[in-house]
C-alpha atoms as a PDB file:
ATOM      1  CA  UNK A   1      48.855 -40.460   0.194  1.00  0.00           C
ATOM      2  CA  UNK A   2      50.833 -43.919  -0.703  1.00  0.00           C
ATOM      3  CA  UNK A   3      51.764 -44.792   2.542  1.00  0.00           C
ATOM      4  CA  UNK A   4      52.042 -48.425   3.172  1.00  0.00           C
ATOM      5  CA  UNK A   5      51.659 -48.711  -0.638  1.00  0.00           C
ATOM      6  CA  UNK A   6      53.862 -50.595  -3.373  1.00  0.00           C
ATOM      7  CA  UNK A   7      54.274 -49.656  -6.554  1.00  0.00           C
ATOM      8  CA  UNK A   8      56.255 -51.022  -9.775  1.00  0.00           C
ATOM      9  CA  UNK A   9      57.201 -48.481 -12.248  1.00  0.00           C
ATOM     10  CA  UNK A  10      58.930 -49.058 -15.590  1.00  0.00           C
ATOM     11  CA  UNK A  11      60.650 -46.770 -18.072  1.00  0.00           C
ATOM     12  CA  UNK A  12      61.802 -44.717 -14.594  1.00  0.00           C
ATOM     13  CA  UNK A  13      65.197 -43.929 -15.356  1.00  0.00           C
ATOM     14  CA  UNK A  14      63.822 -41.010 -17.213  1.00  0.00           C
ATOM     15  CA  UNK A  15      61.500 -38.435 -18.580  1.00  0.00           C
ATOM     16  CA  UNK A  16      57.912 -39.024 -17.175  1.00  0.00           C
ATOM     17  CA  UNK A  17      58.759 -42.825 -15.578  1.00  0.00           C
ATOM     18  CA  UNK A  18      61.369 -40.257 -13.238  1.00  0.00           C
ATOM     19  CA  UNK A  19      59.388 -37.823 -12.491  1.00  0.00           C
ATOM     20  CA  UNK A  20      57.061 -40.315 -11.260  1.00  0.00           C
ATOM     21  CA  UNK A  21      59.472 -42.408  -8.989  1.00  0.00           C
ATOM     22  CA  UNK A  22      60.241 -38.527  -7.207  1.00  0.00           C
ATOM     23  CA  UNK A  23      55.985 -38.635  -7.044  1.00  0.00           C
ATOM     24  CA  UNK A  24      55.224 -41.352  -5.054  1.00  0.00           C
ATOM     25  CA  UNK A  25      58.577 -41.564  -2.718  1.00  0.00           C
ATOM     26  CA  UNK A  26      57.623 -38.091  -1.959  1.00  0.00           C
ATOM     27  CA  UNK A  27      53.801 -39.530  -1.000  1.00  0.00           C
ATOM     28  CA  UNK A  28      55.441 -42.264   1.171  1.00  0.00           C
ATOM     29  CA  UNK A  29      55.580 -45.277  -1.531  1.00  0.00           C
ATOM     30  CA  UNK A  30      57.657 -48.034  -1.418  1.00  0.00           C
ATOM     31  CA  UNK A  31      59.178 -48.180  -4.838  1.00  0.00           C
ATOM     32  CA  UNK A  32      60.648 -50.983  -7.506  1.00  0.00           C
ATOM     33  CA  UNK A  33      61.819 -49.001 -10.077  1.00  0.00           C
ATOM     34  CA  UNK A  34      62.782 -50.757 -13.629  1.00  0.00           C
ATOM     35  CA  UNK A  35      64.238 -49.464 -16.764  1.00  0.00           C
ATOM     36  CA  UNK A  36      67.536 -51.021 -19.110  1.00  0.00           C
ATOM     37  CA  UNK A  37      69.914 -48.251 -17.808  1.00  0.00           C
ATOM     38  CA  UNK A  38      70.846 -49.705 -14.338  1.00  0.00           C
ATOM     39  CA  UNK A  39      73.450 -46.383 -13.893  1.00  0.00           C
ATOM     40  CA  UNK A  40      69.887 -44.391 -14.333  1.00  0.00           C
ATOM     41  CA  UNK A  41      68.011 -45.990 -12.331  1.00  0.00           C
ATOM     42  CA  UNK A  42      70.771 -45.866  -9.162  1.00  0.00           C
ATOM     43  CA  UNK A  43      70.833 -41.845 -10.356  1.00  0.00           C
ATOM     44  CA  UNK A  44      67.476 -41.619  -9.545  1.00  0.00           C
ATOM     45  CA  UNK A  45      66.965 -43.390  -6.401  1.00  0.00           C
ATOM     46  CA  UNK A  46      70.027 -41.598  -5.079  1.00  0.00           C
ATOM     47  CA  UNK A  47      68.376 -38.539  -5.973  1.00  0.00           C
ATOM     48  CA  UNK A  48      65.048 -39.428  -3.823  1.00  0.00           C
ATOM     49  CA  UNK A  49      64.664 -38.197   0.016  1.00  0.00           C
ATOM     50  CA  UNK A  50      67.098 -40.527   2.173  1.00  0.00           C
ATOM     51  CA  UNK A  51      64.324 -42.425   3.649  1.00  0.00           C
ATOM     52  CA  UNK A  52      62.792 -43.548   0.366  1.00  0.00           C
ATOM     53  CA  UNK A  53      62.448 -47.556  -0.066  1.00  0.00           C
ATOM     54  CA  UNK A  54      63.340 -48.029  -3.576  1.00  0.00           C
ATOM     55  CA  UNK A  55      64.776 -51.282  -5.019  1.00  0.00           C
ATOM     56  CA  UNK A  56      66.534 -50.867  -8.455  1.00  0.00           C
ATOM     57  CA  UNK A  57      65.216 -54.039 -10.948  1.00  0.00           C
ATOM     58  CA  UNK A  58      67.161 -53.549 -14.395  1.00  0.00           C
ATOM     59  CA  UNK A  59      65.790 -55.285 -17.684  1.00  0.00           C
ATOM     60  CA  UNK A  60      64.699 -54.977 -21.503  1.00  0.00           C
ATOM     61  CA  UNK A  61      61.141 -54.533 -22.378  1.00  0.00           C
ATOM     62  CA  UNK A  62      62.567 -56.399 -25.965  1.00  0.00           C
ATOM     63  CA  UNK A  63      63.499 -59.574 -24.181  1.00  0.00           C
ATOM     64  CA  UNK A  64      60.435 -60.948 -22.290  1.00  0.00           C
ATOM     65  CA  UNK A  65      62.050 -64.364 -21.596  1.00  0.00           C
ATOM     66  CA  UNK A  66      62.973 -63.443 -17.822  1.00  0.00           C
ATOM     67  CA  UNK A  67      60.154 -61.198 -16.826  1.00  0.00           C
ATOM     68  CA  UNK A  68      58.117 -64.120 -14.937  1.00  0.00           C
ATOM     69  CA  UNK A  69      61.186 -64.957 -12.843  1.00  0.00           C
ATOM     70  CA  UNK A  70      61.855 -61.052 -12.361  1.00  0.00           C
ATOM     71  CA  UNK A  71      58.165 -60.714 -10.870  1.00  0.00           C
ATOM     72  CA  UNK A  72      58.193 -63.853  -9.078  1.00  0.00           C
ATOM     73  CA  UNK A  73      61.622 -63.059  -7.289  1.00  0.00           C
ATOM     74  CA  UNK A  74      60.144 -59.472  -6.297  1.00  0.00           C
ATOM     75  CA  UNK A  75      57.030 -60.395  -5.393  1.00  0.00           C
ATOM     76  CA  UNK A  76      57.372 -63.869  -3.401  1.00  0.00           C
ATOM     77  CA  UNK A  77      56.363 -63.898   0.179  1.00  0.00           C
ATOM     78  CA  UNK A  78      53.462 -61.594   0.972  1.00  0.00           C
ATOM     79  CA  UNK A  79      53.834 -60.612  -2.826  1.00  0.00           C
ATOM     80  CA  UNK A  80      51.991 -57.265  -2.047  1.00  0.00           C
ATOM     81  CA  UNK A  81      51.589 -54.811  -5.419  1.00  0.00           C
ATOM     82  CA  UNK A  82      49.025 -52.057  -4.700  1.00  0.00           C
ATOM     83  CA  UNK A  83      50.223 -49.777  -8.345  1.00  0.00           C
ATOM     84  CA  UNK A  84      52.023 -50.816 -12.226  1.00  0.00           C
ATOM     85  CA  UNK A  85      52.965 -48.064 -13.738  1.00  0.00           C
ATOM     86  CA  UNK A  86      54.341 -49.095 -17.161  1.00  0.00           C
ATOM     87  CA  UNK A  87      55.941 -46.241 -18.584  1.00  0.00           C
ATOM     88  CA  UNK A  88      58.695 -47.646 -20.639  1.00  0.00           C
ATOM     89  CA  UNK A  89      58.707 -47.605 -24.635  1.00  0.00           C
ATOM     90  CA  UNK A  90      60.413 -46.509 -27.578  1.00  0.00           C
ATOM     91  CA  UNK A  91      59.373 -44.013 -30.203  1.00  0.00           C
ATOM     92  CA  UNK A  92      59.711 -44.133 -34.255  1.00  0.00           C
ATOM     93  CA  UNK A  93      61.189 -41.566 -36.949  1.00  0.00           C
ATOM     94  CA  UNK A  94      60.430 -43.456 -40.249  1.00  0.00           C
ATOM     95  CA  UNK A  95      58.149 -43.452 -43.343  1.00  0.00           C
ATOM     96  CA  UNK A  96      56.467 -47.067 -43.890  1.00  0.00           C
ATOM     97  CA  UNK A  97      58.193 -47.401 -47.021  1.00  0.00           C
ATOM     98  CA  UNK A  98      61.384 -47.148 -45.294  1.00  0.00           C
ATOM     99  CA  UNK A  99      60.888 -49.243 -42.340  1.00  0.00           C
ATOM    100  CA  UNK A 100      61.651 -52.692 -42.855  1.00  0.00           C
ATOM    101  CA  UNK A 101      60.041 -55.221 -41.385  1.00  0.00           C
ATOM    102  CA  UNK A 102      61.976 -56.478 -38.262  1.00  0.00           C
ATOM    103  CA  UNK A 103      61.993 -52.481 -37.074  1.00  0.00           C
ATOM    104  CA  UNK A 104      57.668 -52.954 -36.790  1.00  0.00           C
ATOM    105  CA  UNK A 105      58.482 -55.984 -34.913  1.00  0.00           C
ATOM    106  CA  UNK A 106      61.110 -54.136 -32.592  1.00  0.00           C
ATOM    107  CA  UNK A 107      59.035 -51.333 -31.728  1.00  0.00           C
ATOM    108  CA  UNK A 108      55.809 -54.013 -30.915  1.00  0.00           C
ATOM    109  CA  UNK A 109      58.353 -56.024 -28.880  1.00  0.00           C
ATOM    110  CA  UNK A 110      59.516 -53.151 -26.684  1.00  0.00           C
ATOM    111  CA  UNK A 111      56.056 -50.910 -26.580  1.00  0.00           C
ATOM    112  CA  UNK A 112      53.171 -54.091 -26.638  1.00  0.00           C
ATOM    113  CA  UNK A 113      54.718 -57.049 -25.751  1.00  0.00           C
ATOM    114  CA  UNK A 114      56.740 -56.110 -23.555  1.00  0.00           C
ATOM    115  CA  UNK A 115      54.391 -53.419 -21.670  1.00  0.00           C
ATOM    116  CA  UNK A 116      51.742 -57.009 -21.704  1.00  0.00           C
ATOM    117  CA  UNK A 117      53.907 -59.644 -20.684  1.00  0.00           C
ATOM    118  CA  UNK A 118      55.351 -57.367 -17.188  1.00  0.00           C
ATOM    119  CA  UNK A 119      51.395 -56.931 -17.047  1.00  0.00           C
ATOM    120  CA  UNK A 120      50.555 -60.395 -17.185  1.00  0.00           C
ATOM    121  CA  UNK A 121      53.342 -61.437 -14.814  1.00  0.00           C
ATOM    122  CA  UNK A 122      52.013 -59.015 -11.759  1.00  0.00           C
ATOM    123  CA  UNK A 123      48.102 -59.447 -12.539  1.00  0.00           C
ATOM    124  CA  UNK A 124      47.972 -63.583 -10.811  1.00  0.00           C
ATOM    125  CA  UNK A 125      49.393 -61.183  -7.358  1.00  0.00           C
ATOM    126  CA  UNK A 126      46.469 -58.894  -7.933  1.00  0.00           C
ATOM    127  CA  UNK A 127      44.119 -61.124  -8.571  1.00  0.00           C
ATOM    128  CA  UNK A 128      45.016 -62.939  -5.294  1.00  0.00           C
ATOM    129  CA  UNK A 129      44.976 -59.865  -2.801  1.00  0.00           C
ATOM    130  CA  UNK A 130      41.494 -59.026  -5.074  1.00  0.00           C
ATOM    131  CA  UNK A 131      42.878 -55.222  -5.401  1.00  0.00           C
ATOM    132  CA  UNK A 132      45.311 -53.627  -7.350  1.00  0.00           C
ATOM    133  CA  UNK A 133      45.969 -50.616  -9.889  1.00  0.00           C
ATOM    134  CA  UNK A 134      47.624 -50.985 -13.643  1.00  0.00           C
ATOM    135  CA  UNK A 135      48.353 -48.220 -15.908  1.00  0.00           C
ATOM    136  CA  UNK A 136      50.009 -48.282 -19.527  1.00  0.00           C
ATOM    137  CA  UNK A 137      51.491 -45.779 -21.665  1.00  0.00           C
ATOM    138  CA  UNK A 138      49.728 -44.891 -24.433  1.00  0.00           C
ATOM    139  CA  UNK A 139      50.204 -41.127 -26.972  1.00  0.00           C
ATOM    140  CA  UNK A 140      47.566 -38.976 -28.506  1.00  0.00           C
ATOM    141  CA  UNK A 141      49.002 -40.791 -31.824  1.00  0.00           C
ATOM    142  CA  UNK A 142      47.550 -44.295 -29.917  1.00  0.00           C
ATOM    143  CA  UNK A 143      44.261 -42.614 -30.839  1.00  0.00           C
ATOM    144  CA  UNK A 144      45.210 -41.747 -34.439  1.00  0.00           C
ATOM    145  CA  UNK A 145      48.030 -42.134 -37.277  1.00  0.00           C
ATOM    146  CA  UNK A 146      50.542 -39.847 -37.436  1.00  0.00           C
ATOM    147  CA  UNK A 147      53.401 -39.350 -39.727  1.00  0.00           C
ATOM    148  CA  UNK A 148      56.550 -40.980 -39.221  1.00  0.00           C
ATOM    149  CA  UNK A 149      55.334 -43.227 -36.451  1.00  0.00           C
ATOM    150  CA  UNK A 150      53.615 -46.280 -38.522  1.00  0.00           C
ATOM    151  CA  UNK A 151      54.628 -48.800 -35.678  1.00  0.00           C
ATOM    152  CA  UNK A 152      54.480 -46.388 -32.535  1.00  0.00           C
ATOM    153  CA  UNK A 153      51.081 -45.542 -33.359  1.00  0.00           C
ATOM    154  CA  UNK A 154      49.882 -49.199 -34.096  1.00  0.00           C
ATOM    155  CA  UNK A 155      51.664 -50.611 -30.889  1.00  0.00           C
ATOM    156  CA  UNK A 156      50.364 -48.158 -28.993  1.00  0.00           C
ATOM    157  CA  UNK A 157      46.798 -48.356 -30.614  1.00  0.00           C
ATOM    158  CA  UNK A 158      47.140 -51.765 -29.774  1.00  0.00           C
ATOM    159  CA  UNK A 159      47.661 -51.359 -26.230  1.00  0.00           C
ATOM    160  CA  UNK A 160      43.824 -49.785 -26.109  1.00  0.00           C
ATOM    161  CA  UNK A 161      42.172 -52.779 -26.622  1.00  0.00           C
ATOM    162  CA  UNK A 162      44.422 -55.183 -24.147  1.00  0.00           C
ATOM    163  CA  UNK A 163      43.964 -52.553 -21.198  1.00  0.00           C
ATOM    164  CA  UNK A 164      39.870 -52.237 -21.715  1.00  0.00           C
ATOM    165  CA  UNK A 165      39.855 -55.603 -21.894  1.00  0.00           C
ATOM    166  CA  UNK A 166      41.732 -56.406 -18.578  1.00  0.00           C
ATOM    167  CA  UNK A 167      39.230 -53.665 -17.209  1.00  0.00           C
ATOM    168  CA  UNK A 168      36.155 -55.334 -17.795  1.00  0.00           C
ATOM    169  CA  UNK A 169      37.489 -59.130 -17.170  1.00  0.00           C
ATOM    170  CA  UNK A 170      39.237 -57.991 -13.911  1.00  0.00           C
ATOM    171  CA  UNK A 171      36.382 -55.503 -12.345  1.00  0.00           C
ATOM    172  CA  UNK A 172      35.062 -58.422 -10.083  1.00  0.00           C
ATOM    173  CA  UNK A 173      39.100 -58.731  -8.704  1.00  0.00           C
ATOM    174  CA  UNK A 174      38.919 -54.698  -7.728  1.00  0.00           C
ATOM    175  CA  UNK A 175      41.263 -54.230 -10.434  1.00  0.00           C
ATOM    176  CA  UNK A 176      41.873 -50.782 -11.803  1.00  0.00           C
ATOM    177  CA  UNK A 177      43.201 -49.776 -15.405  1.00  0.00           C
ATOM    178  CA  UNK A 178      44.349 -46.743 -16.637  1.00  0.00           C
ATOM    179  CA  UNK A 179      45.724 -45.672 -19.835  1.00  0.00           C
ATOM    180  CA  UNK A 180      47.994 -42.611 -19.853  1.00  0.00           C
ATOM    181  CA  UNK A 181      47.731 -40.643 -23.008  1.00  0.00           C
ATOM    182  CA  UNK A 182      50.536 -38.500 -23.239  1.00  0.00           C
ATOM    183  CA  UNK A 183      50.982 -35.635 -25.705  1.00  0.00           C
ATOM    184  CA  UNK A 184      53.795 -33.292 -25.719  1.00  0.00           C
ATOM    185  CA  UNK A 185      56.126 -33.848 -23.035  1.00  0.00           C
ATOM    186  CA  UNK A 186      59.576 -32.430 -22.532  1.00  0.00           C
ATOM    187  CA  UNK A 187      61.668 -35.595 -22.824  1.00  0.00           C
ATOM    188  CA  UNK A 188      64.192 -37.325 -24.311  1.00  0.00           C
ATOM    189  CA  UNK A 189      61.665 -39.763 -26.225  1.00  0.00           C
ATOM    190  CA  UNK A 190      62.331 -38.485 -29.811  1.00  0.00           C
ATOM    191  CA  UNK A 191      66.232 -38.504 -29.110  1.00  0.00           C
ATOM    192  CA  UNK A 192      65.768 -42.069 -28.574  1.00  0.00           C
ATOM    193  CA  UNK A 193      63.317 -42.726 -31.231  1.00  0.00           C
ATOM    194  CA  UNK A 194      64.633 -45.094 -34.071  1.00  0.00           C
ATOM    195  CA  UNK A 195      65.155 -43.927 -37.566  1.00  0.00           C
ATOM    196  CA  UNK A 196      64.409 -46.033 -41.128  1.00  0.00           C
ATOM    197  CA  UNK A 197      67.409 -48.125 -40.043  1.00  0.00           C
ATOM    198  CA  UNK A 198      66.530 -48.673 -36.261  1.00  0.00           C
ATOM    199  CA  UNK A 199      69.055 -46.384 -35.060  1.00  0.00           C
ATOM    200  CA  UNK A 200      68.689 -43.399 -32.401  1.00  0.00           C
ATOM    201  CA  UNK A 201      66.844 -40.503 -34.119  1.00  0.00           C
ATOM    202  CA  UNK A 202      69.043 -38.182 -32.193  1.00  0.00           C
ATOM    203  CA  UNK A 203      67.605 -34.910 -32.516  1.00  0.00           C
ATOM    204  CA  UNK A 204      64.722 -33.131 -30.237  1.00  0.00           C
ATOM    205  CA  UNK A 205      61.130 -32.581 -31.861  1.00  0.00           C
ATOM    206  CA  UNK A 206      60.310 -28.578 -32.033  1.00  0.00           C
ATOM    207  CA  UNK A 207      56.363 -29.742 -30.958  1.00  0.00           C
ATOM    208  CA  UNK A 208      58.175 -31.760 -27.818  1.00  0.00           C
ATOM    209  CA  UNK A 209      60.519 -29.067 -27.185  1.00  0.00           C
ATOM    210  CA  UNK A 210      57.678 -26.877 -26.242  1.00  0.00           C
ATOM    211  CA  UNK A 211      55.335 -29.236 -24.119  1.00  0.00           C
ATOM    212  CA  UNK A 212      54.614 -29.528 -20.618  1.00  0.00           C
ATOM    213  CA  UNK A 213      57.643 -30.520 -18.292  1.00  0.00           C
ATOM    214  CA  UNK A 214      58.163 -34.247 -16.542  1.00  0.00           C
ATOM    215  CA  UNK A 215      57.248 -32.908 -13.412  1.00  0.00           C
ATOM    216  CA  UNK A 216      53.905 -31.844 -14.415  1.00  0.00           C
ATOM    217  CA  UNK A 217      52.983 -35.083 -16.417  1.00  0.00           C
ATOM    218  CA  UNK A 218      53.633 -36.898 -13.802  1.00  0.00           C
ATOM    219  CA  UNK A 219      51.434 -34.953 -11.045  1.00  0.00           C
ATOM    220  CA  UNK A 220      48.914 -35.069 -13.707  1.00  0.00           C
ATOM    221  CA  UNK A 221      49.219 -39.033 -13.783  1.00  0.00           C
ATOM    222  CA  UNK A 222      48.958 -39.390 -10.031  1.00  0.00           C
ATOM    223  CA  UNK A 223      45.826 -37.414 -10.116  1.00  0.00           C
ATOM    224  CA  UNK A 224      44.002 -38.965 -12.822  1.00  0.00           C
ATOM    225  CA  UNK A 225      45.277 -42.928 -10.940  1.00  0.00           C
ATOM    226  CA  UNK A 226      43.935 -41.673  -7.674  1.00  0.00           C
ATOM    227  CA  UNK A 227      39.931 -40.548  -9.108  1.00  0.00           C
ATOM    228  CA  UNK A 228      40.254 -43.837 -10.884  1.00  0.00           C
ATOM    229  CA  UNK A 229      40.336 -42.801 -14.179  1.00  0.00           C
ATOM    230  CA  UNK A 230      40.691 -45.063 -16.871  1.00  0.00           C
ATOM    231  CA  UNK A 231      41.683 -42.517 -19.318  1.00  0.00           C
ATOM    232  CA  UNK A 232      44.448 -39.715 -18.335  1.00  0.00           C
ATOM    233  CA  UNK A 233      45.311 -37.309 -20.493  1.00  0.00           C
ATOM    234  CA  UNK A 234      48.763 -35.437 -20.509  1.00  0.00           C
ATOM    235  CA  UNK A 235      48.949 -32.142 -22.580  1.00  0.00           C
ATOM    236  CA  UNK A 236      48.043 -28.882 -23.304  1.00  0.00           C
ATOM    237  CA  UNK A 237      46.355 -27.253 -26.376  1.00  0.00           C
ATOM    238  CA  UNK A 238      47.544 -30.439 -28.637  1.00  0.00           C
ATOM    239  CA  UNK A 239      45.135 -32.558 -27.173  1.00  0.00           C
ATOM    240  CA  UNK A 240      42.260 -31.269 -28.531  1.00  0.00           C
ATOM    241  CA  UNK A 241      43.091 -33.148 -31.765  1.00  0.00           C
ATOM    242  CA  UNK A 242      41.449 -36.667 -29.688  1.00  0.00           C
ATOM    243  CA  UNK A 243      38.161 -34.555 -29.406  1.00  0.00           C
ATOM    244  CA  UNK A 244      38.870 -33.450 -33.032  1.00  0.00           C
ATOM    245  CA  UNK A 245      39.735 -36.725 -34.334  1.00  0.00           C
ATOM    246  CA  UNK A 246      36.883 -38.371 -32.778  1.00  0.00           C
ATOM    247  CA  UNK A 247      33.643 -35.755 -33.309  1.00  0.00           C
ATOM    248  CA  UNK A 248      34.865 -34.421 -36.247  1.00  0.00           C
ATOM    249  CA  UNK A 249      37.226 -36.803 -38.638  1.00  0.00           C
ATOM    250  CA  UNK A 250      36.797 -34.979 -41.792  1.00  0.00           C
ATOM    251  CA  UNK A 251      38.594 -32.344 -39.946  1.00  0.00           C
ATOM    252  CA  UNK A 252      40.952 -34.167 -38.604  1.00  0.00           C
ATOM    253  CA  UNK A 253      42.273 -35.501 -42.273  1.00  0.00           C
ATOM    254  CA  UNK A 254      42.093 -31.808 -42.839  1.00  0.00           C
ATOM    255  CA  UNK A 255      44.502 -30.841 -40.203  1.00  0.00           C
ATOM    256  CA  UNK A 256      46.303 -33.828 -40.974  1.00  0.00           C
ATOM    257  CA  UNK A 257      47.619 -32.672 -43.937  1.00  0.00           C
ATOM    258  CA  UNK A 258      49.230 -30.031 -42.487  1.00  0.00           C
ATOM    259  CA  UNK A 259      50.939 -31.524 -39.548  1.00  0.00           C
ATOM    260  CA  UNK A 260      54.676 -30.939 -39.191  1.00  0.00           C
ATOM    261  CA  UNK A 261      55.929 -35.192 -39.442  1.00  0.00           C
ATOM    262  CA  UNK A 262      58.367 -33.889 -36.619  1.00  0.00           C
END
């Protein structure tokens, strides 16, 4: 199916962004896989058929000062990208009242701005070969507030509007956008996910626990990138909260009130 194709996928030491790089080496894609775990990353190629092209690129979605030269040095020559997948981010365990400042900006640096400026970096390669497919990580709680996850939820809120826009500026270029809304997935997100004082949460969510493996969010990805679809959902029953949210928002606030904040 992605034979002859190249695709860039962050956050792929791990969780979904794993499953994923198993995905399209098993369809015949040839692979730059990124994440800050560089011990990961070689773990998962390693762990990909023997035949798989897959080049390891290690770096921090919170530092975008390199990411231009990190493109650039992929890229240069025939500079051929046919799929981003940005699947990297960061989750949140805090009340607002308890997050200071700088953690908001942390959380925007890694989830937005980071997420944008790869993004930005790989769209002028697009652009030139006039085809070209970019996805971005979004959650059901990018489509409404949820408790404990002030900054998660804005970030990823935020990354809405950037994505629809690069849609509808870049149709004429035969660029494609997706956004991947994810709901309960069995990963290591909330172990990760940074308290009141930005350190590792460290525990798994009972909700998350329970959700849909990897494996299966990731064929569900591929699917919804291959019909073209600019929204992809990534779930079970917990997603009908978007169709909740949006048709019915008195509800929702109703619901709301009971939701577990873990």
């Amino acid at each position: 199916m992605f034979d002859g194709k190249r695709a860039w996928i962050t956050g792929a030491s791990s969780g979904i962004g794993e499953a994923l790089v198993h995905e399209f080496a098993r369809r015949g894609a040839t692979l730059i896989i990124s994440s800050n775990d560089l011990p990961g990353l070689e773990r998962v190629k390693a762990a990909c058929p023997g035949n798989s092209k897959i080049t390891c690129v290690p770096f921090d979605l919170s530092d975008t000062s390199g990411i231009v030269s990190i493109v650039d040095q992929q890229l240069k020559g025939p500079g051929k990208i046919d799929y981003l997948i940005n699947i990297g981010g960061i989750s949140q365990r805090a009340r607002i009242d308890e997050t200071p400042l700088w953690l908001d900006r942390k959380i925007f640096e890694i989830n937005y701005f980071g997420t944008i400026a790869l993004t930005k970096a790989v769209l002028p390669y697009m652009i030139r070969q006039k085809s070209g497919h970019i996805a971005a990580t979004s959650s059901i709680s990018g489509r409404f507030g949820f408790p404990l996850r002030s900054a998660y939820s804005a970030s990823k809120q935020a990354l809405h509007g950037f994505f629809e826009t690069l849609y509808l500026e870049n149709k004429p270029n035969n660029i494609r956008t997706s956004v991947i809304i994810p709901g309960r997935v069995r990963t290591s997100i909330s172990l990760h996910a940074l308290d009141q004082e930005g350190k590792e949460h460290g525990k798994m969510d009972d909700g998350q626990n329970k959700g849909i493996s990897p494996e299966k969010a990731a064929r569900i990805i591929i699917r919804g990138i291959v019909r073209n679809k600019r929204e992809i959902l990534v779930g079970s029953s917990e997603l009908i909260m978007l169709y909740i949210r949006r048709i019915w928002p008195w509800l929702f606030f109703r619901i709301g009130d009971r939701i577990k904040s873990t």
